[in-house]
C-alpha atoms as a PDB file:
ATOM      1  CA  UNK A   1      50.813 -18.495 154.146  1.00  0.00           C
ATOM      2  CA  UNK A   2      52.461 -15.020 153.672  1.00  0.00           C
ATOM      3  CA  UNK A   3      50.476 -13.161 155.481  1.00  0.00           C
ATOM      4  CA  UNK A   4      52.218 -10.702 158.320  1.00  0.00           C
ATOM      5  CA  UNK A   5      50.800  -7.454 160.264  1.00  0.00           C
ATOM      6  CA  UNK A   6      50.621  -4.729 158.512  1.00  0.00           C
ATOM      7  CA  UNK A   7      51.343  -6.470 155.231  1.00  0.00           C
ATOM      8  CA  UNK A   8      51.330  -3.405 152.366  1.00  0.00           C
ATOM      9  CA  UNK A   9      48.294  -3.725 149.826  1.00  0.00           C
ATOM     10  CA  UNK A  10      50.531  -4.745 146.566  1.00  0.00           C
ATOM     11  CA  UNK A  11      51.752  -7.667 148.546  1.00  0.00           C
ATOM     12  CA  UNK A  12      48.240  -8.619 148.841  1.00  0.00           C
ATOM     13  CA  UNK A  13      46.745  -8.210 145.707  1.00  0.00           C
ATOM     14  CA  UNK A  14      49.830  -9.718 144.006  1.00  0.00           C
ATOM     15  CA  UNK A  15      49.328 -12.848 146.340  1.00  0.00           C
ATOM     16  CA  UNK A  16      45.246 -12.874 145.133  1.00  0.00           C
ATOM     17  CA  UNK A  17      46.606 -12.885 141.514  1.00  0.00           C
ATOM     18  CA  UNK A  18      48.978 -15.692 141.532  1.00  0.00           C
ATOM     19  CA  UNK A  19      46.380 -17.655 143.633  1.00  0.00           C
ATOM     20  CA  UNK A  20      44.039 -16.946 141.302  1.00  0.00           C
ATOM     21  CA  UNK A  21      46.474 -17.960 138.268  1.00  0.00           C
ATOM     22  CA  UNK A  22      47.613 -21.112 139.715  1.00  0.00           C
ATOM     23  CA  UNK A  23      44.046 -22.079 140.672  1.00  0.00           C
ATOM     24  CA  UNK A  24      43.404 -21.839 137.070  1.00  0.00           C
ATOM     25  CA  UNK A  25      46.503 -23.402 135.963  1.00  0.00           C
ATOM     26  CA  UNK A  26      45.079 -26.991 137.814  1.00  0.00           C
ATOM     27  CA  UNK A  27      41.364 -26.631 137.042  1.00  0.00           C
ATOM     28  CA  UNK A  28      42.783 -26.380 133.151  1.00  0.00           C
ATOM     29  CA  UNK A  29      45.298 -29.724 134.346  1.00  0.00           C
ATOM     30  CA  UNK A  30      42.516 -31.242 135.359  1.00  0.00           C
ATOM     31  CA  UNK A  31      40.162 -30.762 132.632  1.00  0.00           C
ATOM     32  CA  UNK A  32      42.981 -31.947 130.021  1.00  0.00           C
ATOM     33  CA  UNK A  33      43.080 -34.758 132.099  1.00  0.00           C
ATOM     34  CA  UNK A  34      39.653 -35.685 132.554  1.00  0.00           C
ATOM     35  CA  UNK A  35      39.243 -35.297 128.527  1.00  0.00           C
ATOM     36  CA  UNK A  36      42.245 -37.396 127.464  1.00  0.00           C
ATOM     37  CA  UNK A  37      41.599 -40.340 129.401  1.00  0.00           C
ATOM     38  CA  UNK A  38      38.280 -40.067 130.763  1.00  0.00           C
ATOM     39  CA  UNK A  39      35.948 -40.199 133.798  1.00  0.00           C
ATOM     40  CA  UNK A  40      36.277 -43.447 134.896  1.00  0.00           C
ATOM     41  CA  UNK A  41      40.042 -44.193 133.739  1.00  0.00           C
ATOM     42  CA  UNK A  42      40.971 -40.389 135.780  1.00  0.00           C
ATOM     43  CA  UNK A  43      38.922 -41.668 138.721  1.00  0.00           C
ATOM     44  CA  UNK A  44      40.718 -45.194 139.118  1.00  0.00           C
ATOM     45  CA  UNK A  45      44.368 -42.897 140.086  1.00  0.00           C
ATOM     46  CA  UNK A  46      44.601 -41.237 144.011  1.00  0.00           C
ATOM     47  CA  UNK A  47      46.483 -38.733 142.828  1.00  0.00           C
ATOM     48  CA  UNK A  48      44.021 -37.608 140.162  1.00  0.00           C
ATOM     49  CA  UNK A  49      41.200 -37.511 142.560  1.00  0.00           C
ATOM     50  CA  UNK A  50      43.959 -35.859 145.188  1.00  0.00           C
ATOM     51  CA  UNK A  51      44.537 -33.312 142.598  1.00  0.00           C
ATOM     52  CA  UNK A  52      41.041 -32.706 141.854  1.00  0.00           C
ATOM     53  CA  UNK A  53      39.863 -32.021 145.608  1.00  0.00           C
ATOM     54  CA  UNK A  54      42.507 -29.413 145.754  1.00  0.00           C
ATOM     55  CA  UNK A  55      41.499 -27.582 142.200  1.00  0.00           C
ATOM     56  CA  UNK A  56      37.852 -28.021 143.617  1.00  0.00           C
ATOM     57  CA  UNK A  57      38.695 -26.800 146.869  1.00  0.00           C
ATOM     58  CA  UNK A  58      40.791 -23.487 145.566  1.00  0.00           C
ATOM     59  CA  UNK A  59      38.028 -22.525 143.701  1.00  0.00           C
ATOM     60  CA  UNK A  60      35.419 -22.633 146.349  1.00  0.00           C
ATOM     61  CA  UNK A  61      37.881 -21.166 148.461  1.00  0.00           C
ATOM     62  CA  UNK A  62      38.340 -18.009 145.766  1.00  0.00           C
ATOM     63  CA  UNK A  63      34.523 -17.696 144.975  1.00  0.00           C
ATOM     64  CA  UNK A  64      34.180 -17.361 149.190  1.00  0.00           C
ATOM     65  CA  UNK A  65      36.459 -14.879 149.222  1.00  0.00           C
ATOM     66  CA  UNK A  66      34.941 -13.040 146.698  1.00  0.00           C
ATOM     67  CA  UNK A  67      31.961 -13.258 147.199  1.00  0.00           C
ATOM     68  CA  UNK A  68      32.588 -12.197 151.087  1.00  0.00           C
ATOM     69  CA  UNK A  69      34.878  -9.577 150.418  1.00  0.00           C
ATOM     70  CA  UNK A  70      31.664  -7.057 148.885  1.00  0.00           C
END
């Protein structure tokens, strides 16, 4: 959500980095997660599966833009 009009190009790849990092930050969360207490017991919780749609989601979301940005 920082995007402006003429936004300068250091902004922008600085803002794909940390998405980038952060996106990796939760899918590593989630993986801890889904190791220490399992499938089932990390499906039972709403905010597990919350948090899981959104790490899903931010990595579809980078492999688009990747992938459309050739």
């Amino acid at each position: 959500m920082l995007k402006w009009y003429r936004q300068k190009t250091a902004v922008e790849n600085s803002l794909e980095v940390l998405n980038i990092l952060f996106t990796i930050i939760f899918c590593l969360e989630a993986v801890i997660r889904l190791s220490a207490i399992g499938f089932q017991n990390y499906f039972k919780d709403n905010w597990n599966i919350f948090d899981f749609i959104i790490a899903l989601g931010s990595l579809i979301g980078i492999l688009m833009n990747q992938l459309t940005s050739v």
